[in-house]
N, C-alpha and C. Protein backbone atom coordinates (compact mmCIF):
# COMPACT_ATOMS: atom_id res chain seq x y z
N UNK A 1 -7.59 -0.37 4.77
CA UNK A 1 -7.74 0.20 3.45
C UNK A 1 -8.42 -0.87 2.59
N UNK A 2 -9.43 -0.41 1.70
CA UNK A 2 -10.20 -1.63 1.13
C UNK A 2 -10.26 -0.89 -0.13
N UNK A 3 -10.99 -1.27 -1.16
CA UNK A 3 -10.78 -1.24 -2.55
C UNK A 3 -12.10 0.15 -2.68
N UNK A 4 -13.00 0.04 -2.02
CA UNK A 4 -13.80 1.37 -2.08
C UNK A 4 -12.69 3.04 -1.43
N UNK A 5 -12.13 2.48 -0.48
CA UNK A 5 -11.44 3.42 0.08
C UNK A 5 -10.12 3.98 -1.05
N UNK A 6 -9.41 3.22 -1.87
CA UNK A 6 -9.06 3.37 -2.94
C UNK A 6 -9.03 4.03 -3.89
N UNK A 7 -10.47 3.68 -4.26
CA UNK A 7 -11.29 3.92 -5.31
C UNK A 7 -11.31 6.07 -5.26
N UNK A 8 -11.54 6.09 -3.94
CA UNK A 8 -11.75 7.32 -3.89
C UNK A 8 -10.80 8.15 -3.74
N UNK A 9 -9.34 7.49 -3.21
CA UNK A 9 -8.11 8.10 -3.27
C UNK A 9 -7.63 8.36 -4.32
N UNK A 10 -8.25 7.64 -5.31
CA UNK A 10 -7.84 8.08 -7.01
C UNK A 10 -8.63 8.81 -7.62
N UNK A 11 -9.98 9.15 -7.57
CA UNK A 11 -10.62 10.26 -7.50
C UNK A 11 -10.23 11.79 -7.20
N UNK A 12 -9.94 11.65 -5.88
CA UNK A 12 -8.99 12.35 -5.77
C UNK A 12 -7.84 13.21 -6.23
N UNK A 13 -7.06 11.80 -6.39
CA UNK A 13 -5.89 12.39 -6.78
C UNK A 13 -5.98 12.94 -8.06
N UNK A 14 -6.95 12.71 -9.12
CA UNK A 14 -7.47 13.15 -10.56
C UNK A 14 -7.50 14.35 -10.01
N UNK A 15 -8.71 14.65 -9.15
CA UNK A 15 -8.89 16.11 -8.88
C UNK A 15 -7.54 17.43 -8.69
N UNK A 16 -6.70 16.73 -7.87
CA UNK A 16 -5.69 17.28 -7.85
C UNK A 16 -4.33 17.35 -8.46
N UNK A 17 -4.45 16.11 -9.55
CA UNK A 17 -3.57 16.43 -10.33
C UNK A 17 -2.27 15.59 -9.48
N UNK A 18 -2.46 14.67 -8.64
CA UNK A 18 -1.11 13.75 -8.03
C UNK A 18 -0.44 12.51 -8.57
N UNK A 19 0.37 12.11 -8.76
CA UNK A 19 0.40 10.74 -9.22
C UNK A 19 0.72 9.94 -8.24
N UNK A 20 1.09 10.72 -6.92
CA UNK A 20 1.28 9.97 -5.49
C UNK A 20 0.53 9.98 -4.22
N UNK A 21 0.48 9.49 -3.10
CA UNK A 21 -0.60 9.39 -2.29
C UNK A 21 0.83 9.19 -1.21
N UNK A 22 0.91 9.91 0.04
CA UNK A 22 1.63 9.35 1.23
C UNK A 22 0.90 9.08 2.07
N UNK A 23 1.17 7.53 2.81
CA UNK A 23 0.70 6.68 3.67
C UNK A 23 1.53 7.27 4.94
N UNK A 24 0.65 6.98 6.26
CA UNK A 24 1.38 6.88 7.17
C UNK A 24 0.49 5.82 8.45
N UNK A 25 1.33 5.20 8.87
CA UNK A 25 0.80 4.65 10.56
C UNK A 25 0.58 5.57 11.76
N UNK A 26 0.08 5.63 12.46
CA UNK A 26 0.06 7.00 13.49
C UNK A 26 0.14 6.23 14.84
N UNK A 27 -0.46 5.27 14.63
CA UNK A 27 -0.02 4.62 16.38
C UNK A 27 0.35 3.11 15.94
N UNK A 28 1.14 2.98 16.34
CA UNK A 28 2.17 3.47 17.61
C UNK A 28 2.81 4.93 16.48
N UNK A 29 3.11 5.90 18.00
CA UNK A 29 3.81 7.21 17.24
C UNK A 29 4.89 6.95 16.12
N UNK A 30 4.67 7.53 15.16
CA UNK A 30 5.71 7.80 13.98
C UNK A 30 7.18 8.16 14.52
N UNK A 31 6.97 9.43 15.57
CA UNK A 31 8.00 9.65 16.06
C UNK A 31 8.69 9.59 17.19
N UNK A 32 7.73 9.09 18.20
CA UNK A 32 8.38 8.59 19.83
C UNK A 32 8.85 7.07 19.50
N UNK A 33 8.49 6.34 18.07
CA UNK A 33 8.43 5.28 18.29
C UNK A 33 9.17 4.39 17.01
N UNK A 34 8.55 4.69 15.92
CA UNK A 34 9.42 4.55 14.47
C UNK A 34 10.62 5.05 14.48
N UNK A 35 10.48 5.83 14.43
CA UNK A 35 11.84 7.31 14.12
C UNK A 35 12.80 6.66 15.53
N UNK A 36 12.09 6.71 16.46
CA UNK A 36 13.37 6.49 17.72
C UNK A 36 14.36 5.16 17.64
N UNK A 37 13.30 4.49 17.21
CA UNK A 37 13.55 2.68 17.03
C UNK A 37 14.31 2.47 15.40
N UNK A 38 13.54 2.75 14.73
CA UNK A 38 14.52 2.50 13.06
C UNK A 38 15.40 4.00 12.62
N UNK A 39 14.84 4.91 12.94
CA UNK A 39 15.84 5.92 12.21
C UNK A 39 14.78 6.07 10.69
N UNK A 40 13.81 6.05 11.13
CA UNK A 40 13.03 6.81 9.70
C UNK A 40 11.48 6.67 10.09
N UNK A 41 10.85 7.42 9.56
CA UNK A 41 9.22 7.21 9.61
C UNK A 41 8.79 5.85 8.93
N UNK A 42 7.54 5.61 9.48
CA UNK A 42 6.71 4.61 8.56
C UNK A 42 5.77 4.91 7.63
N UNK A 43 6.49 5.76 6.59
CA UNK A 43 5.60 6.28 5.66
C UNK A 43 5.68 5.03 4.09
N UNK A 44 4.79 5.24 3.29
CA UNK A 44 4.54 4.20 1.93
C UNK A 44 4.24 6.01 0.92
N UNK A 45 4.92 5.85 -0.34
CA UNK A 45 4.69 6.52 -1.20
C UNK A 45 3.89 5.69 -2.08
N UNK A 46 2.51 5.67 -2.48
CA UNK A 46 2.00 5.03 -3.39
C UNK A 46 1.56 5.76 -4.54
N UNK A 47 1.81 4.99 -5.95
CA UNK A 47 1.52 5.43 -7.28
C UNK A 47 -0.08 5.32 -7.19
N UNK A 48 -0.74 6.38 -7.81
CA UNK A 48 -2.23 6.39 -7.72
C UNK A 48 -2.75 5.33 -8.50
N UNK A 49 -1.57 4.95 -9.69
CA UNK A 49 -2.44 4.08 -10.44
C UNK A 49 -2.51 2.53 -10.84
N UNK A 50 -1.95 2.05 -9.02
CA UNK A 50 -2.29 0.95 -8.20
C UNK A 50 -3.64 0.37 -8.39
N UNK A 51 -3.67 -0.91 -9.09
CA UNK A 51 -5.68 -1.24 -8.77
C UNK A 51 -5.22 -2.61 -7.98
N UNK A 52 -6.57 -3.03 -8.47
CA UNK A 52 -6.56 -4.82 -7.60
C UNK A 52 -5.87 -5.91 -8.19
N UNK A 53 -5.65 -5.72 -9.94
CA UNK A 53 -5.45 -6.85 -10.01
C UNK A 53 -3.75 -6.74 -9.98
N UNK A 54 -3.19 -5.92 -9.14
CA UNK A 54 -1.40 -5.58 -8.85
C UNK A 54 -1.33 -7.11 -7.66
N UNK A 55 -0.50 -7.56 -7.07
CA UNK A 55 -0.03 -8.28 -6.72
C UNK A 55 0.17 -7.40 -5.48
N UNK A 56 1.04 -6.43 -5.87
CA UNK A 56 1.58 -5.31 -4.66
C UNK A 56 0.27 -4.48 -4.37
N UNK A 57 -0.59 -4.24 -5.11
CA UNK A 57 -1.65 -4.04 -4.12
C UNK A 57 -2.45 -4.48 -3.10
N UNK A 58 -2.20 -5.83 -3.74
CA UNK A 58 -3.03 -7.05 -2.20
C UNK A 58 -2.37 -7.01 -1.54
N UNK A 59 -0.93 -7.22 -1.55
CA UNK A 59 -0.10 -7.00 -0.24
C UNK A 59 -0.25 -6.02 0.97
N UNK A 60 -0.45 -4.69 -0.12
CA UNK A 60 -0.97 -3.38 0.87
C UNK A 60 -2.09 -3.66 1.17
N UNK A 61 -3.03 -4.28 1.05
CA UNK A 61 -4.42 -4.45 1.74
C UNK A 61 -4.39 -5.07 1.96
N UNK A 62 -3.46 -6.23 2.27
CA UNK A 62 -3.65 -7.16 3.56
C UNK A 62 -4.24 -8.25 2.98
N UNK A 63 -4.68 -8.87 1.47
CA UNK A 63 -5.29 -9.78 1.60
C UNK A 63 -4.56 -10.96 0.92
């Protein structure tokens, strides 16, 4: 996820009127593998109106 990819998830979400975005991992499986192992999915609820200069946004992007 990079800051263009972002960019357009909030676009988005304008369009539709969200103030949230759900994340998910898909491999390894959510559910042969998350779910079996922790007892919950690996999902992230994110507020749309997350930018760069958040702290917790660099975290989610890794940098």
């Amino acid at each position: 996820m990079d800051e263009d990819f972002w960019s357009t998830i909030q676009q988005l979400s304008k369009e539709t009127k969200d103030d949230y975005v759900l994340t998910a991992v898909l491999d390894p499986n959510p559910v042969e593998y998350f779910y079996k192992e922790f007892n919950y999915y690996n999902w992230m609820k994110l507020p749309v109106h997350l930018s760069p200069e958040f702290d917790s946004f660099e975290a989610i992007l890794g940098k």
